[in-house]
Protein backbone atom coordinates (compact mmCIF):
# COMPACT_ATOMS: atom_id res chain seq x y z
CA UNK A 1 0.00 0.00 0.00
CA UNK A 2 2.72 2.79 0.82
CA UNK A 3 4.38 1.52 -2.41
CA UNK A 4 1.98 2.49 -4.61
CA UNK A 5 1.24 5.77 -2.91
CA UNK A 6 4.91 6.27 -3.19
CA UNK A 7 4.61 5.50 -6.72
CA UNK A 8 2.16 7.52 -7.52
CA UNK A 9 2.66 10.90 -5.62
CA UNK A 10 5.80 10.39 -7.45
CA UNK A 11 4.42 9.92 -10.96
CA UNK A 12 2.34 12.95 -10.18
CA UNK A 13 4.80 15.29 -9.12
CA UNK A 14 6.87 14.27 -12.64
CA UNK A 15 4.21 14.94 -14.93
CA UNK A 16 3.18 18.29 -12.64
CA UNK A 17 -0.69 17.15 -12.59
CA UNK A 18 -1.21 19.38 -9.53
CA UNK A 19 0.82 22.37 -11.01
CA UNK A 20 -1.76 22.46 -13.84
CA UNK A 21 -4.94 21.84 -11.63
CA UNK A 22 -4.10 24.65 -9.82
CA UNK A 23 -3.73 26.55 -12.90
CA UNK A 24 -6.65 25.87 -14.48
CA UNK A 25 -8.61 26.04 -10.98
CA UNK A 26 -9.13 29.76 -11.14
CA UNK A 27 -8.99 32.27 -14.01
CA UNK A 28 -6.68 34.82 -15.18
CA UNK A 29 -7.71 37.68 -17.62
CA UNK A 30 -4.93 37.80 -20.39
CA UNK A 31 -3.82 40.64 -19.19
CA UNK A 32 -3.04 38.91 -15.65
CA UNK A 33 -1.91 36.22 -17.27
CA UNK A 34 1.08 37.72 -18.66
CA UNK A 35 1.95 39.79 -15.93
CA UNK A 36 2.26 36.60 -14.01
CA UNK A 37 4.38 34.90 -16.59
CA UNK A 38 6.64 37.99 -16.83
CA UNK A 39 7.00 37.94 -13.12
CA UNK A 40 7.91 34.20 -13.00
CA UNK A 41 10.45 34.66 -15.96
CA UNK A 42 12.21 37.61 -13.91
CA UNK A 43 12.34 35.29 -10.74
CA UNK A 44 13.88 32.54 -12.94
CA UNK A 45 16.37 34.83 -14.32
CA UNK A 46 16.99 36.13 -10.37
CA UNK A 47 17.73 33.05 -9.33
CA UNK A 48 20.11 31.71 -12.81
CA UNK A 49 21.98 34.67 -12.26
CA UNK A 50 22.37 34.04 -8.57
CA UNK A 51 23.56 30.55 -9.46
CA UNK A 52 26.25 31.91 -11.75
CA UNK A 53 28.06 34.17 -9.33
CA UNK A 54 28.43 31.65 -7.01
């Protein structure tokens, strides 16, 4: 039983099921949309660039 659970929180996480349920759960006026995007893309690019001058 805690095999399979292990399996398949696992299998979940991969394929980010509950990434895109919680997308999808609400929604987002284009506008909002890309604001969000933009602010995820500069956090990436925070963080890369953190990486690099360590």
């Amino acid at each position: 039983m805690e095999n399979a659970l292990r399996r398949f929180k696992r299998k979940v996480q991969q394929e980010d099921i509950i990434k895109e349920v919680k997308r999808h759960s609400f929604y987002l006026k284009p506008g909002e949309k890309m604001r969000v995007k933009a602010a995820l893309a500069r956090k990436r690019n925070r963080k890369k660039s953190r990486r690099e001058i360590e």
